[in-house]
N, C-alpha and C. Protein backbone atom coordinates (compact mmCIF):
# COMPACT_ATOMS: atom_id res chain seq x y z
N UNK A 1 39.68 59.99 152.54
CA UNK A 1 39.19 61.33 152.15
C UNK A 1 39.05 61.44 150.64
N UNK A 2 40.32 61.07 149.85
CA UNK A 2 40.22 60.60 148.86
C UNK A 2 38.83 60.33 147.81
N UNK A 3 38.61 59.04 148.56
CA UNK A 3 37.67 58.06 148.10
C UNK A 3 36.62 58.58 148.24
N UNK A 4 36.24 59.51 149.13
CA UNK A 4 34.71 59.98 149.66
C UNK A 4 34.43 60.78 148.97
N UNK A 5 35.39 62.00 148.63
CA UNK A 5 35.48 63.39 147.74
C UNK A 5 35.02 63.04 146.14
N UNK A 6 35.67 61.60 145.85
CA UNK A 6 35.19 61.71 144.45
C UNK A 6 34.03 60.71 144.43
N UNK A 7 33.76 59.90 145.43
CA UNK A 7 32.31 59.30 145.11
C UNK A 7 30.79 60.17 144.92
N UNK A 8 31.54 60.88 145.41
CA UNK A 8 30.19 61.81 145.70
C UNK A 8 30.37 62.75 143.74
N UNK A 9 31.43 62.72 143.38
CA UNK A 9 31.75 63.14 141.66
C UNK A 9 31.46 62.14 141.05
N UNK A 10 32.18 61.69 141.08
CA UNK A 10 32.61 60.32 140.21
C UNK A 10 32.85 59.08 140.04
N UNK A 11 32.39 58.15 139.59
CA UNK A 11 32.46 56.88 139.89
C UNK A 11 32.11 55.53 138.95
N UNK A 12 33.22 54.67 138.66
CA UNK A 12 33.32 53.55 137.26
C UNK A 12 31.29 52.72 137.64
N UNK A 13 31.27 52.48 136.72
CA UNK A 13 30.06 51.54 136.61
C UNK A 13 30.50 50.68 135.25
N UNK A 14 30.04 49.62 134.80
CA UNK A 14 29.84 48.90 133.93
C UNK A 14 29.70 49.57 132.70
N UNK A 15 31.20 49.36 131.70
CA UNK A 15 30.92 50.52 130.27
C UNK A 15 30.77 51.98 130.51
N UNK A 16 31.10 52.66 131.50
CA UNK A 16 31.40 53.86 131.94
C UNK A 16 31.68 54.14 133.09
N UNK A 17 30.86 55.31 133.32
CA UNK A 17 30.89 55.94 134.79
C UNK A 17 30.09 56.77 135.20
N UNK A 18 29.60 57.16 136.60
CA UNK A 18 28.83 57.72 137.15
C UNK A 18 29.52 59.66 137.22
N UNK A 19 28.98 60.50 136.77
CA UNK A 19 29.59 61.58 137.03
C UNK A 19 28.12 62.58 137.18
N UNK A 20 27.93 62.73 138.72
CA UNK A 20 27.18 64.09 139.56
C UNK A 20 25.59 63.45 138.82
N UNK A 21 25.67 61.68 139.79
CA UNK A 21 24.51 61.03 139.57
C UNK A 21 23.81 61.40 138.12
N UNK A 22 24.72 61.06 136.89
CA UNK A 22 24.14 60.49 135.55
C UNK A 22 25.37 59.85 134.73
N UNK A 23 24.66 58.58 134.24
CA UNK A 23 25.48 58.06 133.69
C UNK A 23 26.17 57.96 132.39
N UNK A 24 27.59 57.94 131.91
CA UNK A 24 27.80 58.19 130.62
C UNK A 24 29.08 57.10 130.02
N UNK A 25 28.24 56.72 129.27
CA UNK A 25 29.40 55.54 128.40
C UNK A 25 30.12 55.63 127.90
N UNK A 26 31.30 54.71 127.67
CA UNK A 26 32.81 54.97 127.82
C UNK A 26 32.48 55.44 126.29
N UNK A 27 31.79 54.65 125.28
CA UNK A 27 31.37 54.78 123.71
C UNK A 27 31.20 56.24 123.64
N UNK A 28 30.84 57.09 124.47
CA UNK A 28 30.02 58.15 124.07
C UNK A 28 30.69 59.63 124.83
N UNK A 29 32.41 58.94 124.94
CA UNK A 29 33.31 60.19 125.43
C UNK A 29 34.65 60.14 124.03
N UNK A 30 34.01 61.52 123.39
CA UNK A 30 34.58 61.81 122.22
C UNK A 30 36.38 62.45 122.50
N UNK A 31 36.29 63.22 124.39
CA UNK A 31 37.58 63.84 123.92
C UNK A 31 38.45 63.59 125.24
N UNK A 32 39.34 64.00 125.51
CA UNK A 32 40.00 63.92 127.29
C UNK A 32 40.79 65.02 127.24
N UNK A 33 41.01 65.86 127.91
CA UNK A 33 41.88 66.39 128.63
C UNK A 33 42.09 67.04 130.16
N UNK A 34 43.51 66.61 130.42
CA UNK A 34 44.26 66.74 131.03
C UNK A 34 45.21 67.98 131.84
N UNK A 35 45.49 68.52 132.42
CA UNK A 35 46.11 69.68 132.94
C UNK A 35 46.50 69.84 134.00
N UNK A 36 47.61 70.11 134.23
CA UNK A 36 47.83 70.17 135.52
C UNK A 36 49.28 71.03 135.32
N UNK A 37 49.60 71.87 136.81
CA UNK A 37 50.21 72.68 137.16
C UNK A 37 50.31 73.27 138.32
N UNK A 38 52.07 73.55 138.70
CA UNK A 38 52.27 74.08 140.34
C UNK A 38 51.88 75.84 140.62
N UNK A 39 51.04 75.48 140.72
CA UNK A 39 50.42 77.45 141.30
C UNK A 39 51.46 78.10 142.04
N UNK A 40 51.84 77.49 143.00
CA UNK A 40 52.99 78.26 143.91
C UNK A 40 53.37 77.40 144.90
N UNK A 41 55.20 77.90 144.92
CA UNK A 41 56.15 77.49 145.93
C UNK A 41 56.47 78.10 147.08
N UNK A 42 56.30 77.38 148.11
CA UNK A 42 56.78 78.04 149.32
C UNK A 42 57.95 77.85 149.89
N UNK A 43 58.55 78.34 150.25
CA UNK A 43 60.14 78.51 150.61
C UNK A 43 60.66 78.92 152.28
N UNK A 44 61.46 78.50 152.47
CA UNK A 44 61.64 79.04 153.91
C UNK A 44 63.65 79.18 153.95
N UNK A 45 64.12 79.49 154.81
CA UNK A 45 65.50 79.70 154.86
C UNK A 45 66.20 78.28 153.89
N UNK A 46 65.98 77.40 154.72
CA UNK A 46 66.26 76.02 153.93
C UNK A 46 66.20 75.82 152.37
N UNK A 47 65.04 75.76 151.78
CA UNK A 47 64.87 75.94 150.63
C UNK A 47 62.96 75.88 150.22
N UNK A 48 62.36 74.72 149.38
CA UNK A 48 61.18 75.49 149.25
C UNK A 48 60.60 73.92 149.88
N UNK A 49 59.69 74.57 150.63
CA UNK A 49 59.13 73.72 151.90
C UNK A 49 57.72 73.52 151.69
N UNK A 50 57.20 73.40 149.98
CA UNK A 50 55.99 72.64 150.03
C UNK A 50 55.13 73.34 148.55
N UNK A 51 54.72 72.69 148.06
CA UNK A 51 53.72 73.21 146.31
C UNK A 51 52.06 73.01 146.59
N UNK A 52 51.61 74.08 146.00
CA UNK A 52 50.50 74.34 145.61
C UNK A 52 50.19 73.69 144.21
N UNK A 53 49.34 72.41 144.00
CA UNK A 53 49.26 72.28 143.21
C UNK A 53 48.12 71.94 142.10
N UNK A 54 47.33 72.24 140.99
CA UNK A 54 45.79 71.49 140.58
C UNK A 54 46.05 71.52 139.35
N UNK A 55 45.09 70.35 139.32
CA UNK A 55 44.46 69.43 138.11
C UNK A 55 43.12 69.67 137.31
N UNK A 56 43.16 69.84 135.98
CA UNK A 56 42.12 69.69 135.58
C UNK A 56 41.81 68.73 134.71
N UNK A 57 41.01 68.09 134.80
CA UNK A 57 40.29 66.69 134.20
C UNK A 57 39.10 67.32 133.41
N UNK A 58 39.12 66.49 132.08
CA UNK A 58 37.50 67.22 131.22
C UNK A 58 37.42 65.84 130.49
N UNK A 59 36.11 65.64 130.17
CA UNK A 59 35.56 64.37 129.74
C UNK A 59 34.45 65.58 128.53
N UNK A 60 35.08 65.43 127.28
CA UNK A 60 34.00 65.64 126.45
C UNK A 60 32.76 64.60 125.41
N UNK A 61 31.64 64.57 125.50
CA UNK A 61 31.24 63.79 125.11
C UNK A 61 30.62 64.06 123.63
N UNK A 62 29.64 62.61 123.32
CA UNK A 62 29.18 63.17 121.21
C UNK A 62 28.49 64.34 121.39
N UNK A 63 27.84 64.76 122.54
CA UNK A 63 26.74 66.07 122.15
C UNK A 63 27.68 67.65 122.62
N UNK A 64 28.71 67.23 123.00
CA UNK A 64 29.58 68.22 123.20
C UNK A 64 29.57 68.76 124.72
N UNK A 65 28.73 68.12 126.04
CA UNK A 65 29.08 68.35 126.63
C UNK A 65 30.41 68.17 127.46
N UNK A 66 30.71 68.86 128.45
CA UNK A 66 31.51 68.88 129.44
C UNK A 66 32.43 68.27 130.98
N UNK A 67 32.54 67.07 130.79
CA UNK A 67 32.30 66.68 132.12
C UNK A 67 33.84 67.24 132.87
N UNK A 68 33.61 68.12 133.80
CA UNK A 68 35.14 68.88 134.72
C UNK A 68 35.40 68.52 135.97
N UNK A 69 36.30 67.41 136.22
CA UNK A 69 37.13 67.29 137.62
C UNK A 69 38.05 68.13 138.00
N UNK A 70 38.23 68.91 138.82
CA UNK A 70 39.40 69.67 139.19
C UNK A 70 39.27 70.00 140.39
N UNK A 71 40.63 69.94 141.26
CA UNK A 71 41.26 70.10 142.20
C UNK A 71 42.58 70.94 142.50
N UNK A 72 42.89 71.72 143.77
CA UNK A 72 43.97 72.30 143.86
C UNK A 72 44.51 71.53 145.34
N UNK A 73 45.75 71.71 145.39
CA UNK A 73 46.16 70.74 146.92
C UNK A 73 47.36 71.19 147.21
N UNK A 74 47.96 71.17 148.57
CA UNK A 74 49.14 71.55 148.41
C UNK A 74 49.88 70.26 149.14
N UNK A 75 50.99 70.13 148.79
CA UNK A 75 52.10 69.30 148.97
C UNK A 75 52.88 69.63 149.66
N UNK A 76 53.18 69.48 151.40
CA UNK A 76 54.32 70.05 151.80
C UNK A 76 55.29 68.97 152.25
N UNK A 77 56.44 69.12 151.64
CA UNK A 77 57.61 68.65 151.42
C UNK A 77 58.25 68.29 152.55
N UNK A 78 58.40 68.93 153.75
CA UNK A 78 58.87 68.86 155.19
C UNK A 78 58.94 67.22 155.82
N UNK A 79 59.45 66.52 155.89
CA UNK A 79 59.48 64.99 156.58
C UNK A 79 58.68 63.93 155.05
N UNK A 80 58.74 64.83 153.95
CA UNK A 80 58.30 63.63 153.05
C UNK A 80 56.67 64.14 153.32
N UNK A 81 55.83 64.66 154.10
CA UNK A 81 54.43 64.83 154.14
C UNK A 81 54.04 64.80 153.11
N UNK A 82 52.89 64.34 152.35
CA UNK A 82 51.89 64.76 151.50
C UNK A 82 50.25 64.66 151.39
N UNK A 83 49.61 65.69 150.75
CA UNK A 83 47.77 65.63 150.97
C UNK A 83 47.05 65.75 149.68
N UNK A 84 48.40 65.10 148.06
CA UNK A 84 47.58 65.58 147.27
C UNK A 84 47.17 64.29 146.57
N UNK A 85 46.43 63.24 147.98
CA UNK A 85 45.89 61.73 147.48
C UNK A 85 45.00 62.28 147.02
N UNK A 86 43.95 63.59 146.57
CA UNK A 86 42.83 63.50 145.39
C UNK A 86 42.93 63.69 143.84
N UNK A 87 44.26 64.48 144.25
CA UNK A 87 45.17 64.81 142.82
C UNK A 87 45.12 63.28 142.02
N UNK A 88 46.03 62.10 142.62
CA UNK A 88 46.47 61.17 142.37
C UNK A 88 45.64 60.75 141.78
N UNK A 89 44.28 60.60 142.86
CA UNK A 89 43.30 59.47 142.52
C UNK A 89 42.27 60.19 140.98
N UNK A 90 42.27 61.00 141.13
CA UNK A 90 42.07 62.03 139.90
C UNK A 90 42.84 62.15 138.67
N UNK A 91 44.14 61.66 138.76
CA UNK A 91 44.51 61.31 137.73
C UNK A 91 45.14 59.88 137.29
N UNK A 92 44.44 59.08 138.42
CA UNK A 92 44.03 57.14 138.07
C UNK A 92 43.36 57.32 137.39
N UNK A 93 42.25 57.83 137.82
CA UNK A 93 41.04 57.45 137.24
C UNK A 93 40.69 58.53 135.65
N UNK A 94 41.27 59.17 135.24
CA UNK A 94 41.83 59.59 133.88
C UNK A 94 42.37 58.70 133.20
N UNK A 95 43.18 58.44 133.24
CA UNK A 95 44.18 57.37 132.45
C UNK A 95 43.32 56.02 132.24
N UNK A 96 42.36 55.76 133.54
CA UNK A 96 41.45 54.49 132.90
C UNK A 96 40.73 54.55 132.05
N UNK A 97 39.53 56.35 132.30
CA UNK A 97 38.78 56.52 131.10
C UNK A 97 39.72 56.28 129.65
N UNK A 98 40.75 56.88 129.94
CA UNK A 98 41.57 56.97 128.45
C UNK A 98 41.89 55.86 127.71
N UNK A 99 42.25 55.06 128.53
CA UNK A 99 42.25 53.41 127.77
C UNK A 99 40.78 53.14 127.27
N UNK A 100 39.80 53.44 128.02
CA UNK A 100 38.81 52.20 127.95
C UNK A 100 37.83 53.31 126.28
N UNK A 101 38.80 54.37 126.25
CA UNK A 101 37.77 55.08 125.41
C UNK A 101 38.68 55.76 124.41
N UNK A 102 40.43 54.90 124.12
CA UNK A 102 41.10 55.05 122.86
C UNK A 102 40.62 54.55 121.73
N UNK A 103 39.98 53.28 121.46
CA UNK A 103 39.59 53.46 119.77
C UNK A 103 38.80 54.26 119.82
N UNK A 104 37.78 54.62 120.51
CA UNK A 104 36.39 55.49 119.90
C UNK A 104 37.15 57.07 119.65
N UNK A 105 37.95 57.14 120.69
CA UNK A 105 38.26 58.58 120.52
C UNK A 105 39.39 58.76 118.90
N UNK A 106 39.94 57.35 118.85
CA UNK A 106 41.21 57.30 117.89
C UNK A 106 39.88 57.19 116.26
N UNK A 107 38.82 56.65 116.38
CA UNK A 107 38.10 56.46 115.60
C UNK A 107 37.54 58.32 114.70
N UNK A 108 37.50 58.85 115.49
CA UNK A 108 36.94 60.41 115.20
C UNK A 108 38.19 60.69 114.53
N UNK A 109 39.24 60.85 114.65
CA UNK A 109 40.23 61.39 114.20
C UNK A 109 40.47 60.50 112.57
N UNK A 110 40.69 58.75 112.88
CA UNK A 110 40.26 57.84 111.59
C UNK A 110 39.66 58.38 110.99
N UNK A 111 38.37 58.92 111.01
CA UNK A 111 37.12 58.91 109.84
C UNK A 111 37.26 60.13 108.92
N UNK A 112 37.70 61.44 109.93
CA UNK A 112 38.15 62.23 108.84
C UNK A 112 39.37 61.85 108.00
N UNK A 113 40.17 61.63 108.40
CA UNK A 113 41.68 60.91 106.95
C UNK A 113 40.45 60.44 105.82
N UNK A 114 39.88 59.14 106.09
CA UNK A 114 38.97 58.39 105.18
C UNK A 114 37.98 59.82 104.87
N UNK A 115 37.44 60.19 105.01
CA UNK A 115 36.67 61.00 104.26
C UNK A 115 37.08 62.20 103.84
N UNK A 116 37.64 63.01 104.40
CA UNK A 116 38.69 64.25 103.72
C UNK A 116 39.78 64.27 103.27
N UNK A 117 40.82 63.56 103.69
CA UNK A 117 42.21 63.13 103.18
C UNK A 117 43.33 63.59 104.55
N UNK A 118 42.61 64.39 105.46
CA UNK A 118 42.92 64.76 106.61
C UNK A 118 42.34 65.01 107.75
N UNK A 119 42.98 65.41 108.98
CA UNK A 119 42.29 65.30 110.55
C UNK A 119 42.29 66.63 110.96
N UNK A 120 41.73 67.37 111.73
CA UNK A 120 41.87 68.44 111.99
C UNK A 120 42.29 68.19 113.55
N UNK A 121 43.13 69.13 114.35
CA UNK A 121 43.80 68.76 115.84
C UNK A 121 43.86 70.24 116.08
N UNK A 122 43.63 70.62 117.03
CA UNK A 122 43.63 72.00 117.50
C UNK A 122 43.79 73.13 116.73
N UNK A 123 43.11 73.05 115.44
CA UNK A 123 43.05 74.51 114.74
C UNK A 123 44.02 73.33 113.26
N UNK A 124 45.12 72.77 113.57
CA UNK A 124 45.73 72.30 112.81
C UNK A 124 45.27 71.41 111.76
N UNK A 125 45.60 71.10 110.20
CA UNK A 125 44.40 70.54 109.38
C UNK A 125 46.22 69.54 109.00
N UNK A 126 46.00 68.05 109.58
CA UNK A 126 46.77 67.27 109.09
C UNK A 126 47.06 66.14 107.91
N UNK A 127 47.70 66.05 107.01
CA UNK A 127 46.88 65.62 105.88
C UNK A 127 48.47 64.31 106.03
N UNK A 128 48.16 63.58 106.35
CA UNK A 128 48.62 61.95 105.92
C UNK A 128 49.47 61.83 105.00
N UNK A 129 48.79 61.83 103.64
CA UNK A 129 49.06 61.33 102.66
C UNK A 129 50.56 62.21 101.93
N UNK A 130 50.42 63.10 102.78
CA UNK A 130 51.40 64.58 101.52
C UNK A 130 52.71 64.83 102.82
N UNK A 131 52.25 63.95 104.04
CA UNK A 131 53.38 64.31 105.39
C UNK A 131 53.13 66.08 105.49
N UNK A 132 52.14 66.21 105.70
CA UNK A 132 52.64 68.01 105.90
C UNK A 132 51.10 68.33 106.95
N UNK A 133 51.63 69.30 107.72
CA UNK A 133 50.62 70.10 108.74
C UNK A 133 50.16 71.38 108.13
N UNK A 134 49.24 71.95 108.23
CA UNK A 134 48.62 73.54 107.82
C UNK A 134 48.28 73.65 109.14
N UNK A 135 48.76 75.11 109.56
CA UNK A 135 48.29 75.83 110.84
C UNK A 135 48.11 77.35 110.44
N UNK A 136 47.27 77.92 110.73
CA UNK A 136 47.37 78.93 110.05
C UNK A 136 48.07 79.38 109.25
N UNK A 137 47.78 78.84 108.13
CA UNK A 137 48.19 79.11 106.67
C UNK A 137 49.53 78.93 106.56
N UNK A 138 50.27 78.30 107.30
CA UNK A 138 51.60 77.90 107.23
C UNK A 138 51.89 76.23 107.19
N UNK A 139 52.79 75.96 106.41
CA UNK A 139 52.98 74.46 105.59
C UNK A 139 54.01 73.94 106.81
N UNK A 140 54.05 72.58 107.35
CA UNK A 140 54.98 72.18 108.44
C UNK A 140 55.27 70.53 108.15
N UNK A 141 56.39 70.55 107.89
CA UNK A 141 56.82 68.53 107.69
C UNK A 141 57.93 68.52 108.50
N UNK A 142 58.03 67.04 108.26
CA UNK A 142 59.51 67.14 109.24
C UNK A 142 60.48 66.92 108.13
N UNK A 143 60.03 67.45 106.67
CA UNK A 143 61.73 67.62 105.83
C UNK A 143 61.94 69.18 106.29
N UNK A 144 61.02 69.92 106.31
CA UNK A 144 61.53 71.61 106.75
C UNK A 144 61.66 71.88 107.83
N UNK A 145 61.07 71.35 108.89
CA UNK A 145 60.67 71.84 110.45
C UNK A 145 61.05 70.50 111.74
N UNK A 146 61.48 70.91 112.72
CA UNK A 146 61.99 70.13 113.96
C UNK A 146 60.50 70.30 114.58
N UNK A 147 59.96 69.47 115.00
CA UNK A 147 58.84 69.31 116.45
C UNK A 147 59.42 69.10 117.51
N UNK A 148 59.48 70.58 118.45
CA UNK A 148 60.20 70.41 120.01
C UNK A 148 58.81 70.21 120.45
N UNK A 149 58.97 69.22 120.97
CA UNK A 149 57.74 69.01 122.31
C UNK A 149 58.28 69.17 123.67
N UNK A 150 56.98 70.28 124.24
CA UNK A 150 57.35 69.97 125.61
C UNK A 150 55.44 70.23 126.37
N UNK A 151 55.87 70.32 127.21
CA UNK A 151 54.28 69.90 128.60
C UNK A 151 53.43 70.47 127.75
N UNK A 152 52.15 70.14 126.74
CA UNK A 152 51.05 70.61 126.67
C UNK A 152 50.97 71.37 124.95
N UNK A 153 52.38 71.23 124.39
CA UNK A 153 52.61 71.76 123.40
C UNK A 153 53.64 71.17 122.45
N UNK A 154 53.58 71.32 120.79
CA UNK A 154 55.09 71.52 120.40
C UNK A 154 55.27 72.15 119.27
N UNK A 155 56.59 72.87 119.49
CA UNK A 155 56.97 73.93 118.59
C UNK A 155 57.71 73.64 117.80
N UNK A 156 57.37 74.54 116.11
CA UNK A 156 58.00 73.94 114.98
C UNK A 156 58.96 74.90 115.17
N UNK A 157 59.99 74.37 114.65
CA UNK A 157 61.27 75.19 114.39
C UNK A 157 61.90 74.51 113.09
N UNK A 158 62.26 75.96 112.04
CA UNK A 158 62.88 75.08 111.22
C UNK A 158 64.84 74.71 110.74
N UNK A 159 64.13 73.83 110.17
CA UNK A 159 65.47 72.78 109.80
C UNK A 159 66.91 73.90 109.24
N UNK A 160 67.78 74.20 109.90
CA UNK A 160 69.10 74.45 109.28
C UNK A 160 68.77 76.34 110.13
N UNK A 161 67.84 76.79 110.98
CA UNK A 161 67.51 77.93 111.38
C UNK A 161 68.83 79.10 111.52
N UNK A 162 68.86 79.96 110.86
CA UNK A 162 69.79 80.62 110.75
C UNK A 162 70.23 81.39 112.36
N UNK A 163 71.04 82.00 112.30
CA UNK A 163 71.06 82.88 114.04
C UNK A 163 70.23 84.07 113.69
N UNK A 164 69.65 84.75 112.56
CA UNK A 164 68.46 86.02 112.52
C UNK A 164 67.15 85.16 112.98
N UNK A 165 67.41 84.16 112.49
CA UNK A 165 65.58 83.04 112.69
C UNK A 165 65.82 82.91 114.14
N UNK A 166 66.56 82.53 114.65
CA UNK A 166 66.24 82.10 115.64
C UNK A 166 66.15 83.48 117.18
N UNK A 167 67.30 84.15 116.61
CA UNK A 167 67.40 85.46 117.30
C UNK A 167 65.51 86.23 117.43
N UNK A 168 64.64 86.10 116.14
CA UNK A 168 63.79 86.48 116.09
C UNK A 168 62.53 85.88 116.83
N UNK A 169 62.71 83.99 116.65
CA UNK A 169 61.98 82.72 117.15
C UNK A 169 61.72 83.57 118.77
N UNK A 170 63.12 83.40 119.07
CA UNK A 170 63.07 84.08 120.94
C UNK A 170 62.77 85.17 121.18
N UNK A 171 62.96 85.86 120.59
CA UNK A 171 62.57 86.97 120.63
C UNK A 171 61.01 87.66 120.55
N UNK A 172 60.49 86.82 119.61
CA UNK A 172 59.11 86.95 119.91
C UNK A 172 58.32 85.83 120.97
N UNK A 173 59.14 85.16 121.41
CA UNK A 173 58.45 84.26 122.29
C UNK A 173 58.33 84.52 124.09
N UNK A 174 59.68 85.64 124.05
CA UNK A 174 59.80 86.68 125.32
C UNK A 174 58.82 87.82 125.16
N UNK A 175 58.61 88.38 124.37
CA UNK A 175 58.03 89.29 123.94
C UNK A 175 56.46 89.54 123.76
N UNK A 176 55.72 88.04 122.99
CA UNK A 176 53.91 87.97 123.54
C UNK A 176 53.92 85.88 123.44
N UNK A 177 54.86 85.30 123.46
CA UNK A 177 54.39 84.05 123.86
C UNK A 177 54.17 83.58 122.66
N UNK A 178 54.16 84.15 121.65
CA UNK A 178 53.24 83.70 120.53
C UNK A 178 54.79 82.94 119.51
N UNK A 179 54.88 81.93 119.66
CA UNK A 179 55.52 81.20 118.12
C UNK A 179 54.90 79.95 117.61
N UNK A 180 54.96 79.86 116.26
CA UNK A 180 54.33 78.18 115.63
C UNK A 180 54.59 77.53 116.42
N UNK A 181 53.40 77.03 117.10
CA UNK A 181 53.16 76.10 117.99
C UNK A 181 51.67 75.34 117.65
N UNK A 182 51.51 74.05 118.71
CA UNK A 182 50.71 73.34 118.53
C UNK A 182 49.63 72.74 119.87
N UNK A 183 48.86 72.78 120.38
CA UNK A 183 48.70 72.80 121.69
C UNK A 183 48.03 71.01 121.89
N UNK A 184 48.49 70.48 122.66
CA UNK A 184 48.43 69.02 122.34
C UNK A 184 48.21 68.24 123.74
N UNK A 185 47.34 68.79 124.36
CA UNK A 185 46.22 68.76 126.02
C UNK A 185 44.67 67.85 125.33
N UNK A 186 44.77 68.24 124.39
CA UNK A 186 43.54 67.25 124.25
C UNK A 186 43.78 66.42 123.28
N UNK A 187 43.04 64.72 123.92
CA UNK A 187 43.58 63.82 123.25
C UNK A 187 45.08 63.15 123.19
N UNK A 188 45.70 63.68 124.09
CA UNK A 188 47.21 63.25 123.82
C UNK A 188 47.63 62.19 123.38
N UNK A 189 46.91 61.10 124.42
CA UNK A 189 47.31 59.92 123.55
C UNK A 189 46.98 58.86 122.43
N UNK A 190 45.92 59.71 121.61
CA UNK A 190 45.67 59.64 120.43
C UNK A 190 46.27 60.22 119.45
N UNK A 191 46.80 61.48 119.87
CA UNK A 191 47.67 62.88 118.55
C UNK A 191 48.87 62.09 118.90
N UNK A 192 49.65 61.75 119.82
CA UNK A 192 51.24 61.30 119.74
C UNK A 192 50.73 60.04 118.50
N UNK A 193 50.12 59.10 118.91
CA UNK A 193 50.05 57.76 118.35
C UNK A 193 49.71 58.55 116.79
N UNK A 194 49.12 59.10 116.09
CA UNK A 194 48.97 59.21 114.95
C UNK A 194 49.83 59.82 114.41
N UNK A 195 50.58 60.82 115.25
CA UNK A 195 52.22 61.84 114.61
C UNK A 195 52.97 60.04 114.15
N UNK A 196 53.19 59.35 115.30
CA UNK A 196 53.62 58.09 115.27
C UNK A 196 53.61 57.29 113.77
N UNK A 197 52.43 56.62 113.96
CA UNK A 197 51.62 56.23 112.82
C UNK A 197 51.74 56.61 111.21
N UNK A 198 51.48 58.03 111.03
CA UNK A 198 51.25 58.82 110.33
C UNK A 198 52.37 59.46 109.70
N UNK A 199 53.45 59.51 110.19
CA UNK A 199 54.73 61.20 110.28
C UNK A 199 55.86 60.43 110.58
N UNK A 200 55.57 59.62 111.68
CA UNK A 200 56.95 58.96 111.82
C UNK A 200 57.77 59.64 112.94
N UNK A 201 56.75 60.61 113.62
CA UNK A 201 57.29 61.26 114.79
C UNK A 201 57.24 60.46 116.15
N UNK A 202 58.42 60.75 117.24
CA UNK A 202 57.93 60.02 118.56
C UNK A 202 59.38 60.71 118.96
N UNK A 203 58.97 60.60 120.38
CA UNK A 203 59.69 61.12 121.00
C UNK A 203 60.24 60.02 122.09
N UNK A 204 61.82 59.92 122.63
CA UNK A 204 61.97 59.30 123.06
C UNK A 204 61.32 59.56 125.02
């Protein structure tokens, strides 16, 4: 079922892939992201007896289009059952584009350092040479600030945070969601490798 659902989407050819009968080369996919998340749990006396779950896949290319896989499936848990083999195979076949199209994509991010002195990453303007991030108008290194990473994001917090900073950190983060943060769904495994590279960041 699997196999049938996405042939008719998607499908490897020689130096790319086939996506909704036209073809596009691995050279000529500038971005990737990734997403995924459990919509809802179902529960019964026992405990929770099966997830709702979908994926979204995006293939951006040089002219800026769009290419969108996505699926929702549910998983029920009961005897080990499961039905979310399109999920899976949906996110094989991600991880291959992503190899076969890391320098080109790692290359876009290269060329600005060499020609500006920095990269720009989700709103964020990263500059190499000085170790420091600008995000809206706010200065971020790792001599002042901790990078918590977690699923899809990571948040600066800074170094030595008093209990008013932090009382406030949570406080506004219960309150509209909103703290220095970084959103890190596209490209992932190009932005870790250059924090890497670059910063000296990694996470175990």
């Amino acid at each position: 079922m699997a196999e049938k659902f996405l042939s008719s989407e998607f499908r490897f050819v020689d130096d790319g892939f086939v996506y909704k009968n036209t073809v596009y080369k691995y050279k000529n996919v500038r971005h990737t992201v990734i997403y995924q998340r459990v919509i809802k749990t179902t529960y019964n006396v026992v405990g929770p007896t099966g997830e709702e779950n979908e994926i979204i896949v995006k293939f951006i290319t040089d002219s800026g289009e769009e290419l969108t896989l996505q699926e929702t499936m549910k998983t029920r848990k009961l005897i080990g059952f499961t039905d979310d083999k399109i999920i899976e195979k949906i996110r094989e076949l991600f991880i291959k584009v992503s190899n076969e199209t890391f320098k080109n994509r790692l290359g876009f991010y290269e060329r600005q350092v060499n020609e500006n002195g920095y990269f720009v990453y989700f709103g964020g303007k990263f500059f190499p040479s000085k170790k420091i991030i600008l995000l809206d108008g706010v200065k971020y290194s790792t001599e002042t600030h901790q990078f918590l990473r977690s699923y899809g994001s990571i948040e600066f917090k800074k170094n030595n945070e008093s209990i008013f900073d932090k009382m406030k950190r949570t406080a506004k983060r219960e309150l509209t969601g909103n703290v220095p943060s970084l959103g890190t769904l596209k490209d992932s495994d190009v932005f870790f490798y250059l924090l890497d590279r670059y910063y000296g960041i990694r996470w175990s």
